[in-house]
Protein backbone atom coordinates (compact mmCIF):
# COMPACT_ATOMS: atom_id res chain seq x y z
CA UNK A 1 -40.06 -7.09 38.61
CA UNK A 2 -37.78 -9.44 36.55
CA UNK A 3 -39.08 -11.47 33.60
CA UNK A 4 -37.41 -14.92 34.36
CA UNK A 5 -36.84 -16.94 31.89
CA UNK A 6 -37.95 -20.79 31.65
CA UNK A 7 -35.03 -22.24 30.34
CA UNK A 8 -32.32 -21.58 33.27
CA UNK A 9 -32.98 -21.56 37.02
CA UNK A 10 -33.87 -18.09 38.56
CA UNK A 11 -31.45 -18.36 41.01
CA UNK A 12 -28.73 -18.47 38.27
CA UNK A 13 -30.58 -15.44 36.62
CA UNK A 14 -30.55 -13.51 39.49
CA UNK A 15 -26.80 -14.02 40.73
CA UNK A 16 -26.30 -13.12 36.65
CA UNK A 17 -28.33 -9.88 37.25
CA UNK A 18 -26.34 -9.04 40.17
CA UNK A 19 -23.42 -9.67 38.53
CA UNK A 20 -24.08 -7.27 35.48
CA UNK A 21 -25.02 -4.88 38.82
CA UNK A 22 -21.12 -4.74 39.94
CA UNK A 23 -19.63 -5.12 36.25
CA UNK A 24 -22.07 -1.58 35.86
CA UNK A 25 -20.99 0.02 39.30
CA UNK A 26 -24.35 0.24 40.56
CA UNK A 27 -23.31 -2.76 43.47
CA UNK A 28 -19.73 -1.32 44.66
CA UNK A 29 -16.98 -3.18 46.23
CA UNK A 30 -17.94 -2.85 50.48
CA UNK A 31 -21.53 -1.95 49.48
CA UNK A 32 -24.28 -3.94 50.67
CA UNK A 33 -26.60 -6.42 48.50
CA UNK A 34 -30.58 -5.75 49.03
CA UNK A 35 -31.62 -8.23 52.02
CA UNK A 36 -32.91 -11.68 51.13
CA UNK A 37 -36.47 -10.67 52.04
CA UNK A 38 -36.32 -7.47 49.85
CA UNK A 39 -35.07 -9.12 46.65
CA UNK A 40 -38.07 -11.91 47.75
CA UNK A 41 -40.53 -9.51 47.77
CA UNK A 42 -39.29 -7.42 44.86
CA UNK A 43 -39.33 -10.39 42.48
CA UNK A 44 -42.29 -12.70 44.10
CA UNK A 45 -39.94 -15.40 44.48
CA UNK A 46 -39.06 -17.42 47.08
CA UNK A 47 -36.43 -16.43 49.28
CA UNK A 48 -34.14 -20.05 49.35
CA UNK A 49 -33.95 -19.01 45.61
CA UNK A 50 -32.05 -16.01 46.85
CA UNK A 51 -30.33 -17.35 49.19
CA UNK A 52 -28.84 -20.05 46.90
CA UNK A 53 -28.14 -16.71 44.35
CA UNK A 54 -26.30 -15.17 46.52
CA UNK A 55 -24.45 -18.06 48.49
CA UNK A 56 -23.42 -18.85 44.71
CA UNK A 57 -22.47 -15.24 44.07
CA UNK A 58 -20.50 -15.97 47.73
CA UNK A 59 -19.15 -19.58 47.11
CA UNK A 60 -16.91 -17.71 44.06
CA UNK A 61 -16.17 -14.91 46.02
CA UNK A 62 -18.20 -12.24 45.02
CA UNK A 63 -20.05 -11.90 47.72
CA UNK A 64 -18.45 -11.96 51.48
CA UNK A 65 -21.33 -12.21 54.55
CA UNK A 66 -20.57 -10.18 57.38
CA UNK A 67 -22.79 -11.89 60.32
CA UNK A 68 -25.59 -9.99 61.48
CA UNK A 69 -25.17 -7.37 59.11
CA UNK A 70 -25.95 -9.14 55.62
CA UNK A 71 -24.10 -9.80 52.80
CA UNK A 72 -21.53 -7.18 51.16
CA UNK A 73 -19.70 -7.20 47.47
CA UNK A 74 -16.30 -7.66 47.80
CA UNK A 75 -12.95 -6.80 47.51
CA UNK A 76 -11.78 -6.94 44.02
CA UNK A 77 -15.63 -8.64 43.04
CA UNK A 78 -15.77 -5.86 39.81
CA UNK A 79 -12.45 -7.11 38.10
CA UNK A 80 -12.79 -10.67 38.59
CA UNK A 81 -16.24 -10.53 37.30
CA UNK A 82 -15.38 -8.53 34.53
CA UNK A 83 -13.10 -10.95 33.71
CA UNK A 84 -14.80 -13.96 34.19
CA UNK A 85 -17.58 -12.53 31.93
CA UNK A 86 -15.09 -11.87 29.54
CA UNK A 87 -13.94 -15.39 29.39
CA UNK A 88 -17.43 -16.74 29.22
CA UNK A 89 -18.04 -14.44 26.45
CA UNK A 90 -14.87 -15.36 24.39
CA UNK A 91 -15.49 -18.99 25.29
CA UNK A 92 -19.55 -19.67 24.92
CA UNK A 93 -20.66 -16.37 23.47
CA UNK A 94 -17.96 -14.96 21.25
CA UNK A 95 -18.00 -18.39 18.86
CA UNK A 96 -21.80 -18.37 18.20
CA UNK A 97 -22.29 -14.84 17.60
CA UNK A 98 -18.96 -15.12 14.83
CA UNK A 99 -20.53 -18.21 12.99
CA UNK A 100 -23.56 -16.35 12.47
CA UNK A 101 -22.04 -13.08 11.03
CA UNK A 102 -19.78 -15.39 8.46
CA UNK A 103 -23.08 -17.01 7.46
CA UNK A 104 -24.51 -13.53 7.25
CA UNK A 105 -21.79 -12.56 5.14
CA UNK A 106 -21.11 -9.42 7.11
CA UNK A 107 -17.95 -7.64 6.97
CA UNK A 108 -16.92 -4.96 9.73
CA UNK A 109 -17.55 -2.01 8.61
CA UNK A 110 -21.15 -3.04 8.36
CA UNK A 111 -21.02 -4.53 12.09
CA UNK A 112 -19.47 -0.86 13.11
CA UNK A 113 -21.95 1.11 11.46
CA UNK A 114 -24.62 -1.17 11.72
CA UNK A 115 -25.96 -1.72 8.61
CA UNK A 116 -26.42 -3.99 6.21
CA UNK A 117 -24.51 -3.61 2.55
């Protein structure tokens, strides 16, 4: 079971976890997604909140439903979520983490070896 966090809808978190699921491989293009009801009894949530997840995860073409069969990652999902996550890292991420090594002081070969001069 998923620790959700308070700050961000679950739905969001779990279209994000099934996201990082097809970025990994472990969800491959054609494969099926686990069933609204499964993923609702998995997690003890409510199953609109997957539904909106993965209509989301559909709406942006990740997702494709195939009627009365469920819903199925699709074509081409893995490389333009890896780089959409890319973008949202370079854009939102990326900026944040950089202020906070120049405060640090940190040069990179400390960030490569990890460790602190």
């Amino acid at each position: 079971m998923t620790d959700w966090q308070e700050h961000e809808p679950i739905y969001h978190q779990l279209a994000q976890l099934v996201i990082e699921q097809i970025i990994r491989g472990s969800l491959t293009e054609g494969e099926a997604v686990p069933s609204v009801r499964q993923v609702a009894a998995q997690e003890r949530i409510n199953p609109l909140t997957v539904s909106r997840a993965y209509q989301m995860l559909a709406d942006d073409g990740l997702l494709e439903k195939r009627r009365g069969v469920g819903m199925f990652v699709a074509p081409g999902a893995r490389s333009a979520t890896l780089a959409g996550e890319r973008q949202r890292f370079l854009d939102h991420e990326w900026p944040q983490l950089l202020a906070r090594i120049r405060l640090l002081g940190l040069n990179l070969e400390e960030l490569m070896n990890g460790e602190a001069g």
